[in-house]
N, C-alpha and C. Protein backbone atom coordinates (compact mmCIF):
# COMPACT_ATOMS: atom_id res chain seq x y z
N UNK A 1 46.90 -44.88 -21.95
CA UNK A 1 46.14 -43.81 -22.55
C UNK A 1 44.65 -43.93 -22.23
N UNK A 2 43.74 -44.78 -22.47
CA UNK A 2 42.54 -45.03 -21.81
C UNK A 2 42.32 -44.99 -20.38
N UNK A 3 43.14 -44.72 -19.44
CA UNK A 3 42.52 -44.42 -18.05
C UNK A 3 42.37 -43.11 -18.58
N UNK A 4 43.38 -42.20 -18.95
CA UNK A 4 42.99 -41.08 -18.87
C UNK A 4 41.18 -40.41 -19.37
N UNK A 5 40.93 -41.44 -20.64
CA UNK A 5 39.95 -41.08 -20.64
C UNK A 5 38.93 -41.36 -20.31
N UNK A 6 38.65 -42.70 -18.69
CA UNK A 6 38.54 -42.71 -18.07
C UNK A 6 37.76 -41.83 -17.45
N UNK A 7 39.00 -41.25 -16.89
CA UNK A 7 39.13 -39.84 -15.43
C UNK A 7 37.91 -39.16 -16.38
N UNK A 8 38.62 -38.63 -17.37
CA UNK A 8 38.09 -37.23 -18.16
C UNK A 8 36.60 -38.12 -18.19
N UNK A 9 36.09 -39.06 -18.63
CA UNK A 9 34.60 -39.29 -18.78
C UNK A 9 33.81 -39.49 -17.24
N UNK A 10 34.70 -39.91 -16.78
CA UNK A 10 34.24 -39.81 -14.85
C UNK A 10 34.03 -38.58 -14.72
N UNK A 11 34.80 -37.06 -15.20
CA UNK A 11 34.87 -35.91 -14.46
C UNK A 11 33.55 -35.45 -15.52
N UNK A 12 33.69 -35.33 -16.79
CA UNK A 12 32.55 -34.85 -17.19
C UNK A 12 31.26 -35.62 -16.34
N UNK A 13 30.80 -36.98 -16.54
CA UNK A 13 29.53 -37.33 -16.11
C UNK A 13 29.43 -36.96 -14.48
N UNK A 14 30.36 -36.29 -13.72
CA UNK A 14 29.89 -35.74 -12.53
C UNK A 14 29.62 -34.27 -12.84
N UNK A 15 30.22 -33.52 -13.36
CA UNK A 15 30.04 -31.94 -13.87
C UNK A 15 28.57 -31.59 -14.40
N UNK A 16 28.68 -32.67 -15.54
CA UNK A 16 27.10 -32.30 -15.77
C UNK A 16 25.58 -32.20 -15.14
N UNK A 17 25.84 -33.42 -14.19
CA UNK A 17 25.08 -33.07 -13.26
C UNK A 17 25.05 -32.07 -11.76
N UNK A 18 26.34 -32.08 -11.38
CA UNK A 18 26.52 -31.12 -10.92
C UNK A 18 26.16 -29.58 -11.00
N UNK A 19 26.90 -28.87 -12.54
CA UNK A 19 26.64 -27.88 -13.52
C UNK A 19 24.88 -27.52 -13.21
N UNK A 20 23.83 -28.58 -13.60
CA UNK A 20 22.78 -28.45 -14.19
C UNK A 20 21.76 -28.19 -12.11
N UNK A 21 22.27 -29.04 -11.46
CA UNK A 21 22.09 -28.48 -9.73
C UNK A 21 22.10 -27.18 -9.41
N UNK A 22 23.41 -26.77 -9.95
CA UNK A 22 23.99 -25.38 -9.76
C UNK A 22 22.91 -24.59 -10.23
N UNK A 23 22.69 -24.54 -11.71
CA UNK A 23 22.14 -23.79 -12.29
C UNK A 23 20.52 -23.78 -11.72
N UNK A 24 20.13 -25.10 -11.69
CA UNK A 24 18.83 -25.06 -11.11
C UNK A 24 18.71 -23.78 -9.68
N UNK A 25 19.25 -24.37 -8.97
CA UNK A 25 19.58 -23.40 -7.96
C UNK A 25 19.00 -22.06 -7.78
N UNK A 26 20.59 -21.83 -8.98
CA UNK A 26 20.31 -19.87 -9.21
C UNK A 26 18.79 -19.47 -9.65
N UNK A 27 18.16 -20.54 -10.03
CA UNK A 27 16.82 -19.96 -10.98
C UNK A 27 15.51 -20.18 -10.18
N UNK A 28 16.01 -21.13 -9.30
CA UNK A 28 14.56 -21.57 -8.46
C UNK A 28 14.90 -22.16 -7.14
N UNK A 29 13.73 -22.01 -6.51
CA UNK A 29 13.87 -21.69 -4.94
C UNK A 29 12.54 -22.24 -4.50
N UNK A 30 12.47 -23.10 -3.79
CA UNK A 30 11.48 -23.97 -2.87
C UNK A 30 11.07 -23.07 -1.41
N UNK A 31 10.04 -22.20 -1.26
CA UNK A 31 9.32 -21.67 -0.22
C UNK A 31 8.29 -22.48 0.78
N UNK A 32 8.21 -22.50 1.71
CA UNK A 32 7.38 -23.34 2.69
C UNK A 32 6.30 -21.82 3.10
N UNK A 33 5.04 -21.51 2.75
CA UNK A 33 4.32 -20.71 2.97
C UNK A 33 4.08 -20.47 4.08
N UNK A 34 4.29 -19.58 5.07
CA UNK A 34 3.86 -19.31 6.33
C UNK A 34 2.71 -18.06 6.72
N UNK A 35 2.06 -18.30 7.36
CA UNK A 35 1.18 -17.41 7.79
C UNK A 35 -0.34 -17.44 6.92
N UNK A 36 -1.20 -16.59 7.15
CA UNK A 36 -2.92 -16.79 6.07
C UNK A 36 -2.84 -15.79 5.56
N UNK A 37 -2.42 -14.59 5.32
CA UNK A 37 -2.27 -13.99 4.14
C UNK A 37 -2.89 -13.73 2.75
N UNK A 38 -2.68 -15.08 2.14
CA UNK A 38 -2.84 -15.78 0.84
C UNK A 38 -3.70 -16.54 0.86
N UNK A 39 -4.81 -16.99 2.48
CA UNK A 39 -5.59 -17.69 2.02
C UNK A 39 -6.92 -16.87 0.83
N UNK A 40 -7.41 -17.57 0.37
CA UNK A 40 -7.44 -19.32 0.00
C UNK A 40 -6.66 -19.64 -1.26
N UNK A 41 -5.86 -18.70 -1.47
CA UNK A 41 -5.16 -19.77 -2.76
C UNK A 41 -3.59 -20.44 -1.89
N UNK A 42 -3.16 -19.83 -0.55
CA UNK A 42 -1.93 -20.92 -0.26
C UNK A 42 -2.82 -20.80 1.36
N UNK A 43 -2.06 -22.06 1.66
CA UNK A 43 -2.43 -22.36 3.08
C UNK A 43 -1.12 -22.34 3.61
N UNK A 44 -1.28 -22.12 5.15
CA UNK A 44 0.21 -21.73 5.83
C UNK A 44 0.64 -23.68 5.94
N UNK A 45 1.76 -23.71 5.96
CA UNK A 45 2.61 -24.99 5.49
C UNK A 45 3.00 -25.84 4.13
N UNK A 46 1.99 -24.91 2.81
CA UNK A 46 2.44 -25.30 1.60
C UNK A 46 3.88 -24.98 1.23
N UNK A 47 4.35 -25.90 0.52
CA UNK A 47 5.10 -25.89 -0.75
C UNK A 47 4.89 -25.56 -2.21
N UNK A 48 5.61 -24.24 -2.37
CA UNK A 48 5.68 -23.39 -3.67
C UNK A 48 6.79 -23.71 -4.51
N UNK A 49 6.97 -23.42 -5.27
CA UNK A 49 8.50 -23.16 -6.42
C UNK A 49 8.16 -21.95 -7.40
N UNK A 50 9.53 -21.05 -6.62
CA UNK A 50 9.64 -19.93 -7.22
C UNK A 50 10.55 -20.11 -8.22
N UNK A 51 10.32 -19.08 -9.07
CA UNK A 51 11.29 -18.99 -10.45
C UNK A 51 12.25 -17.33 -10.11
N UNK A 52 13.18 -17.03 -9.95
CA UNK A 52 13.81 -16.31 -9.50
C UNK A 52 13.68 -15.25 -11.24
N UNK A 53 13.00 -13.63 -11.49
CA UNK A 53 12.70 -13.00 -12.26
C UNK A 53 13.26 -11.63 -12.11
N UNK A 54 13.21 -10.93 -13.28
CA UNK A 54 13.46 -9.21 -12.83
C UNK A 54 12.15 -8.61 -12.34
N UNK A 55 11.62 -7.73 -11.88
CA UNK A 55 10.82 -7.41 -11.73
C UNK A 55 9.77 -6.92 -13.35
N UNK A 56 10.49 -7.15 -14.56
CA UNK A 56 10.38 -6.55 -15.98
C UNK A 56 9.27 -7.79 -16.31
N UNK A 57 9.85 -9.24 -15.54
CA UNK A 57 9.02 -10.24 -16.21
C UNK A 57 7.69 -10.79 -15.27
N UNK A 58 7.35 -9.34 -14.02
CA UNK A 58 6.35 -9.80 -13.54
C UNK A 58 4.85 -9.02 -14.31
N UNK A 59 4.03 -10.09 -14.25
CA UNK A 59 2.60 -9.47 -14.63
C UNK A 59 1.93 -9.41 -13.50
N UNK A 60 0.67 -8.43 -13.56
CA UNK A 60 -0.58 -8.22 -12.27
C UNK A 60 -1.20 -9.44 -12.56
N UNK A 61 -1.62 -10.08 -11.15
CA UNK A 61 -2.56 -10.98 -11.19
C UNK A 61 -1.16 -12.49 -10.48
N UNK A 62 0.16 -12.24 -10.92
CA UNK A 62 1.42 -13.20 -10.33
C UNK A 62 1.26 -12.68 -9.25
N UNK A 63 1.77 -13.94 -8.28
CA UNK A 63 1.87 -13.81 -7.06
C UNK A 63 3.55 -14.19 -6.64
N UNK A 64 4.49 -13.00 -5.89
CA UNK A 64 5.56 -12.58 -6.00
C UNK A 64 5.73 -13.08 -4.73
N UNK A 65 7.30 -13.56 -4.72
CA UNK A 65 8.18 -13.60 -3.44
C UNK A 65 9.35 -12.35 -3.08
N UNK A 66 8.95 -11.45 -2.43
CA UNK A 66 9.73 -10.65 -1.81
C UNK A 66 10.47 -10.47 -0.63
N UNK A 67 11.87 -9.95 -0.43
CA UNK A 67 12.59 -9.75 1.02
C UNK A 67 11.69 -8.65 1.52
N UNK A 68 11.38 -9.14 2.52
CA UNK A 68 10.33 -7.94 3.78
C UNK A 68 11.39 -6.86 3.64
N UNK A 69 10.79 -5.65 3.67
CA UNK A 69 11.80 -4.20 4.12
C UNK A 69 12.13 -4.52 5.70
N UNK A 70 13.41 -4.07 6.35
CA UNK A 70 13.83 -4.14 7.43
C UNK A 70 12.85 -3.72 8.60
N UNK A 71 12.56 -4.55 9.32
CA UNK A 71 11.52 -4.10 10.28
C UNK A 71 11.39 -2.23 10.79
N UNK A 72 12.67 -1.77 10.94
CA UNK A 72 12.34 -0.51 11.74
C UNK A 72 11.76 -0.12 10.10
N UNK A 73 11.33 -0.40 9.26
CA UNK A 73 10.29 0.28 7.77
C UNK A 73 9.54 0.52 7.86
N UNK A 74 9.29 -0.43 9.09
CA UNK A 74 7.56 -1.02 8.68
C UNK A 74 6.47 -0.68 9.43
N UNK A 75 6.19 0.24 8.92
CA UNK A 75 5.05 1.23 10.06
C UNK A 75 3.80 0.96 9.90
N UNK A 76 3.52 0.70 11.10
CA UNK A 76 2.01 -0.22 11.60
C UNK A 76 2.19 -1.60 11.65
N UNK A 77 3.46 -2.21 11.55
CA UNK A 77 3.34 -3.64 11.24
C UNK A 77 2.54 -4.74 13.12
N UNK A 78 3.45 -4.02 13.84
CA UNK A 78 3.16 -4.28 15.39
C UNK A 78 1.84 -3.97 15.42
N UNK A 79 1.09 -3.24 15.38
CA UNK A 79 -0.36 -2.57 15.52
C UNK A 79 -1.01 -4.01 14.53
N UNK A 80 -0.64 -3.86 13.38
CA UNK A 80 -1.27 -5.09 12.26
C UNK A 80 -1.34 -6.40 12.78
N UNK A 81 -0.31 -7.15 13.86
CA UNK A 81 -0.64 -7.70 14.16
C UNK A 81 -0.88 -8.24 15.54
N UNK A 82 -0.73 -7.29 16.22
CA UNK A 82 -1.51 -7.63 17.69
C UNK A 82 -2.64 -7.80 17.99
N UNK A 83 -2.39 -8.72 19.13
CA UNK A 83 -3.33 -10.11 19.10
C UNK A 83 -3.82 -11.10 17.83
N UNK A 84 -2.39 -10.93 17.83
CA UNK A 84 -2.93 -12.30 16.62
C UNK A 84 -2.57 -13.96 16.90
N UNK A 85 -3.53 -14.37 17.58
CA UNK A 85 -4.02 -15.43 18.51
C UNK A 85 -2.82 -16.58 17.53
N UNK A 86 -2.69 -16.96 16.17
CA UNK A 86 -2.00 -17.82 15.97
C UNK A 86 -0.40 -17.44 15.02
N UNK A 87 -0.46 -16.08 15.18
CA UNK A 87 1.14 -15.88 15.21
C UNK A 87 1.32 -15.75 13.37
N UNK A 88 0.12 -15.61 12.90
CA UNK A 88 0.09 -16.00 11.50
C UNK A 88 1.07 -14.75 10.76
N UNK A 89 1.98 -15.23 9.62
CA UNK A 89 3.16 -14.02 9.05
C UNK A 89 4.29 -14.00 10.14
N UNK A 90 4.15 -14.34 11.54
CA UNK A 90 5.58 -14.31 12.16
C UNK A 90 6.80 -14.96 11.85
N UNK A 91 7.55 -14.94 12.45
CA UNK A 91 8.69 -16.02 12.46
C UNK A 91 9.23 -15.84 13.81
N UNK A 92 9.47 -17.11 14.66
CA UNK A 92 9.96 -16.69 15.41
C UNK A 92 11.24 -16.63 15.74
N UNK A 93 12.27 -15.94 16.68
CA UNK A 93 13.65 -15.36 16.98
C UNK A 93 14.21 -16.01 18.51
N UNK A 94 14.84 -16.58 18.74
CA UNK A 94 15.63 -16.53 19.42
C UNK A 94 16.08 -15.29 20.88
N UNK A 95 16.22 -14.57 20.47
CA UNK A 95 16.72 -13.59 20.87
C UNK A 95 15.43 -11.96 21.28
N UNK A 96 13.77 -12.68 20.82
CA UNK A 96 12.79 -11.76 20.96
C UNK A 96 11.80 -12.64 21.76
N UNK A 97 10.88 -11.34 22.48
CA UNK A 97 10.12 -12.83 23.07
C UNK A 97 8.99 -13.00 22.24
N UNK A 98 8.23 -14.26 22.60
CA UNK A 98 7.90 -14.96 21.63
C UNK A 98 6.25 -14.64 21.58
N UNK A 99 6.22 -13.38 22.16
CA UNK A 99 4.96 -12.56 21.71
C UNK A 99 5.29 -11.48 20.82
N UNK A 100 6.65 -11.60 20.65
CA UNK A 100 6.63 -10.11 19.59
C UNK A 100 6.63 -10.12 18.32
N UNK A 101 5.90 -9.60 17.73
CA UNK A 101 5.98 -9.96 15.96
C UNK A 101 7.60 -9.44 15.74
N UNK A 102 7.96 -10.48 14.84
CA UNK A 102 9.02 -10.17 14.15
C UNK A 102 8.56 -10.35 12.67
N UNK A 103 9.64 -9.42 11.84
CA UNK A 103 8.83 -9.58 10.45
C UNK A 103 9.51 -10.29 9.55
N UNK A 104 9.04 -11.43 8.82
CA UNK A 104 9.71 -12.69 8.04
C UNK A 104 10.42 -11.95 7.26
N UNK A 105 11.51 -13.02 6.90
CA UNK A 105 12.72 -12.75 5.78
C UNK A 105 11.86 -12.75 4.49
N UNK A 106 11.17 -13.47 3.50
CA UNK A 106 10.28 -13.06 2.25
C UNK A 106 9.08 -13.19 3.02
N UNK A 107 8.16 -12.85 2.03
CA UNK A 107 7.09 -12.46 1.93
C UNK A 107 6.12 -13.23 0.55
N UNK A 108 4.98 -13.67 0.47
CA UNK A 108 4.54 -14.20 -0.73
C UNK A 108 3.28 -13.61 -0.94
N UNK A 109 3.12 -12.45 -1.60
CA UNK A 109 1.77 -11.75 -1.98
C UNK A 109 1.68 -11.71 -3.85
N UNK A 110 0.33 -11.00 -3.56
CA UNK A 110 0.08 -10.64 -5.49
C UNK A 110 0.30 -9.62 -5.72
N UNK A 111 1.19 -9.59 -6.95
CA UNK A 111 1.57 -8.15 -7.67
C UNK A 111 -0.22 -7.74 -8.30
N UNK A 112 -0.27 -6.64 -7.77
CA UNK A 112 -1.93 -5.85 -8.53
C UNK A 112 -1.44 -4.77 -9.55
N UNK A 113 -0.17 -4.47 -9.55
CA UNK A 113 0.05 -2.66 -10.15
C UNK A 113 1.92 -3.00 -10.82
N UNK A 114 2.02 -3.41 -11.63
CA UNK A 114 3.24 -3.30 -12.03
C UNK A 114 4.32 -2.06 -12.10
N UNK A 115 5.14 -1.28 -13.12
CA UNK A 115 5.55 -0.32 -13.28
C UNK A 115 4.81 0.19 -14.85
N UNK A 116 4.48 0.93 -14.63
CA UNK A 116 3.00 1.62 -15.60
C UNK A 116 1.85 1.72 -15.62
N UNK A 117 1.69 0.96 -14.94
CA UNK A 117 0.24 0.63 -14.16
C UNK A 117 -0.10 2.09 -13.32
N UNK A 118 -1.13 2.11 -13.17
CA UNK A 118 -1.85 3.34 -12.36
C UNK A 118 -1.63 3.13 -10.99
N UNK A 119 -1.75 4.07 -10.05
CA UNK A 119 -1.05 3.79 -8.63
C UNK A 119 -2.23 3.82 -8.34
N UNK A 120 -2.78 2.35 -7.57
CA UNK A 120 -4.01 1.82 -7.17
C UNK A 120 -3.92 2.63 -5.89
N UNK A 121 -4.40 4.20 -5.56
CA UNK A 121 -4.26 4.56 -4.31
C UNK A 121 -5.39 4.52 -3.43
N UNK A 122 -6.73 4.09 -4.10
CA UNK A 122 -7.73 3.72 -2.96
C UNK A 122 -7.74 2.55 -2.37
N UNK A 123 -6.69 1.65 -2.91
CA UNK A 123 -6.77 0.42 -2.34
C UNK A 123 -5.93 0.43 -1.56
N UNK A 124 -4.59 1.01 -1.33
CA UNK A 124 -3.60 1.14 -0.89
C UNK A 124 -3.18 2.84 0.19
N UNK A 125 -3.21 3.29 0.94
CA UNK A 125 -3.40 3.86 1.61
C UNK A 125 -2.19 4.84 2.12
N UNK A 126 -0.73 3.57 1.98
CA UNK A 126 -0.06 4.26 1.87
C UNK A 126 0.73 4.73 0.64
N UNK A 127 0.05 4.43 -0.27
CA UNK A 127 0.58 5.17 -1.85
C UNK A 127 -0.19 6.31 -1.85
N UNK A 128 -1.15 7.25 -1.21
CA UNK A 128 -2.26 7.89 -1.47
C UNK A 128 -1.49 9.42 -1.21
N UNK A 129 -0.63 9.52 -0.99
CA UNK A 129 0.49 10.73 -0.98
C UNK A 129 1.78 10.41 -1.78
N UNK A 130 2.03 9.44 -2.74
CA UNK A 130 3.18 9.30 -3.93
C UNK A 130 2.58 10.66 -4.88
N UNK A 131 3.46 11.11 -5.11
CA UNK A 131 3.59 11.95 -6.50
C UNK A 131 3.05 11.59 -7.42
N UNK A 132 3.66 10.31 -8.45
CA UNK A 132 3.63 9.50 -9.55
C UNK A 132 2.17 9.16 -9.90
N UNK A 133 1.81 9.32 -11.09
CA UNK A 133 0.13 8.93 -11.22
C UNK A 133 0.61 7.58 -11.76
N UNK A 134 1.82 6.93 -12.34
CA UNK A 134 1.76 5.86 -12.17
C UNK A 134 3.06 5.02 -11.62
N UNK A 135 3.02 3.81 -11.15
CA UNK A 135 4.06 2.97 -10.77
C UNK A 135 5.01 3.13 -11.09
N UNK A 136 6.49 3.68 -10.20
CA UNK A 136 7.64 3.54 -11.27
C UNK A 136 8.39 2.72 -11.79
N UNK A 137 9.06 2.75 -12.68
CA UNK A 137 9.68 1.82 -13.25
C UNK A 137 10.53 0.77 -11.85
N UNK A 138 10.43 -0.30 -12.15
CA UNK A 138 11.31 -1.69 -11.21
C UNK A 138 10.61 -1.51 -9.93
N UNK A 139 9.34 -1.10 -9.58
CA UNK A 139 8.33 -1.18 -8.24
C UNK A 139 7.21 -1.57 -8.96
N UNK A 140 6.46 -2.36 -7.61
CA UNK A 140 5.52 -3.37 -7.76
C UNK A 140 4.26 -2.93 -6.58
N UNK A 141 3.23 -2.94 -6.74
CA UNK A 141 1.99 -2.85 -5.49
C UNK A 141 1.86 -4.30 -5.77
N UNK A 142 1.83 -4.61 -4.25
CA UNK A 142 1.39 -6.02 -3.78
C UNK A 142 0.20 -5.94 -2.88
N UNK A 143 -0.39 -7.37 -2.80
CA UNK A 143 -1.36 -7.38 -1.42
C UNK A 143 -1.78 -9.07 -1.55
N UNK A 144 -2.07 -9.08 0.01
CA UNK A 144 -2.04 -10.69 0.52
C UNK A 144 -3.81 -11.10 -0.18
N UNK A 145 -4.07 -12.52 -0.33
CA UNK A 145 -5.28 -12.33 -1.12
C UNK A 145 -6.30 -12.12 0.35
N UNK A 146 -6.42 -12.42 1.28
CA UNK A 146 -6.56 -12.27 3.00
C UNK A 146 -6.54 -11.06 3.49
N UNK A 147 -7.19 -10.07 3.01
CA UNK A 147 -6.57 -8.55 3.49
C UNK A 147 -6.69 -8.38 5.04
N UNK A 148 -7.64 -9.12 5.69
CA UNK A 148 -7.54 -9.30 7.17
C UNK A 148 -6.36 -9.90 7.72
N UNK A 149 -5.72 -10.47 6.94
CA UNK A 149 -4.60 -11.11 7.65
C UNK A 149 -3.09 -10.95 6.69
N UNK A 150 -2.61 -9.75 5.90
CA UNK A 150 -2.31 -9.77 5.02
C UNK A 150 -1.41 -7.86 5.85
N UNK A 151 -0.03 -8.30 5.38
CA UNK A 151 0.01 -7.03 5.68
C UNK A 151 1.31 -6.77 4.36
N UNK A 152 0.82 -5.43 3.74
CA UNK A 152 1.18 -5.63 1.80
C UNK A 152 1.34 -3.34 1.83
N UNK A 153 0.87 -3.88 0.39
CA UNK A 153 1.03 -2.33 -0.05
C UNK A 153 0.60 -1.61 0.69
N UNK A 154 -0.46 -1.74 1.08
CA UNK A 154 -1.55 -0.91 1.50
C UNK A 154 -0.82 -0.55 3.06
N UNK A 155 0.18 -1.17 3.69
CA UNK A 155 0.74 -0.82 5.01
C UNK A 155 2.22 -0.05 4.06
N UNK A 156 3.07 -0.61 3.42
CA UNK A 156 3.88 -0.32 3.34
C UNK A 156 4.57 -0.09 2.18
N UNK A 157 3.78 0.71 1.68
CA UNK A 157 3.91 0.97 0.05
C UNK A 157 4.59 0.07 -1.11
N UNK A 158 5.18 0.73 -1.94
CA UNK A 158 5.53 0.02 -3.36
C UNK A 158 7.14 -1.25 -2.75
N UNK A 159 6.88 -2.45 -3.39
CA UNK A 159 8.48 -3.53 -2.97
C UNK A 159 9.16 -2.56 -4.27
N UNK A 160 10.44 -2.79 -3.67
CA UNK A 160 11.31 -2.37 -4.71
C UNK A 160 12.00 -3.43 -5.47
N UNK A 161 12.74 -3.20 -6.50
CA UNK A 161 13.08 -4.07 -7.54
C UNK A 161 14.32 -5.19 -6.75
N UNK A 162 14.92 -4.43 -5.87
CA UNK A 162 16.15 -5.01 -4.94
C UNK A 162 15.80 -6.27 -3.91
N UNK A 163 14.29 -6.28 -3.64
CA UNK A 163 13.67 -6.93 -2.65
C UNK A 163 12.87 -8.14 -3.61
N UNK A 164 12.76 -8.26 -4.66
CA UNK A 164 11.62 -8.83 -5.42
C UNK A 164 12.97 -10.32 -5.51
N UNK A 165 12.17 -11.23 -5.01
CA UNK A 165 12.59 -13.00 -5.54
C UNK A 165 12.55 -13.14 -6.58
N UNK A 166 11.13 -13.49 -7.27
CA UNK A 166 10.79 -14.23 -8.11
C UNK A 166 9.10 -14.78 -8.02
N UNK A 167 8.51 -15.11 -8.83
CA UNK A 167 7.13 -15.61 -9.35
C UNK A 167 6.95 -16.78 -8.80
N UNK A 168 5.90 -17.31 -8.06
CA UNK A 168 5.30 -18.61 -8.13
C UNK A 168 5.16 -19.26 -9.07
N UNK A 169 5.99 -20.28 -9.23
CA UNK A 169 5.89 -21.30 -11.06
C UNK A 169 4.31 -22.60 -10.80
N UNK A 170 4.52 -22.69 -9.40
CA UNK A 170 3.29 -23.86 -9.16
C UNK A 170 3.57 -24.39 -7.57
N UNK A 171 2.76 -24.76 -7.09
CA UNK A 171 2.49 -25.62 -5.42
C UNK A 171 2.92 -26.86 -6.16
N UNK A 172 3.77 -27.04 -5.10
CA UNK A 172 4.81 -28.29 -4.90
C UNK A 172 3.74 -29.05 -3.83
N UNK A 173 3.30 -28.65 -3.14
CA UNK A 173 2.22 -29.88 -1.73
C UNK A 173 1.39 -28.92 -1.11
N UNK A 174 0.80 -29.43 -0.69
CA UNK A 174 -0.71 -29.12 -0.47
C UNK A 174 -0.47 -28.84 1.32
N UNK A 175 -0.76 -28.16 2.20
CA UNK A 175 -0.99 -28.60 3.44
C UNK A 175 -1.62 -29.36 4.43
């Protein structure tokens, strides 16, 4: 009778830690910052930790991890960054040559305009023909803190709620 409980105390003390991995997981997510963007608050090669959120629990002034919209979206993005001597925001592909911007899988900018918020349209250029006098509900205006090197709302209007990661909780390393 005692092996069995054994096993059973072997299987719990692996579960629990296991269980608590898992869960970590679903909630948070380790980013390696690429590109200048964000300088000076991230440098390209830091370590972040995101907290995976609805878009309900972001405030203006957080700085958000988003899935880029699918490149054919993204109008002006090629123009934004040609000649850009160190490739800063790329990623590179396999299969493209290795002068062509391709546009990263997330993205790490600052939410400025939540959903209720006023549609910041002088800052943003392509919100300056939306309808809405304010943000709609589960969309976000973003922008890189680097606007020279930063390509955000102001190219490609409001992230949607489907694209939004999660919040920067804190820099994990420094570059």
């Amino acid at each position: 009778m005692t092996g069995w409980y054994v096993v059973l105390a072997a299987a719990c003390a692996l579960a629990l830690p296991v269980g608590v991995l898992l869960w970590a997981r679903r909630r948070y997510v380790v980013i390696t910052v690429s590109g200048l963007s964000m300088r000076p608050t991230y440098d390209h090669g830091e370590r972040v930790l995101i907290r995976r959120v609805p878009v309900t629990r972001v405030r203006p002034g957080q700085v958000v991890v988003f899935a880029a919209a699918p490149p054919g979206t993204w109008q002006g993005f090629e123009a934004h960054h040609a000649g850009d001597p160190d490739g800063a925001g790329l990623q590179a592909r396999d299969d493209a040559d290795a002068n062509t911007p391709v546009a990263p899988r997330w993205m790490l900018k600052r939410a400025i305009a939540v959903p209720g918020d006023p549609v910041p349209r002088e800052r943003c250029p392509a919100l300056r023909s939306v309808a809405d006098a304010a943000v709609p509900p589960g969309h976000l205006v973003v922008l890189g803190d680097n606007p020279s090197r930063s390509f955000d709302s102001r190219q490609s209007g409001y992230v949607t709620p489907d694209r939004l990661v999660g919040v920067v909780v804190r820099r994990l390393s420094r570059a």
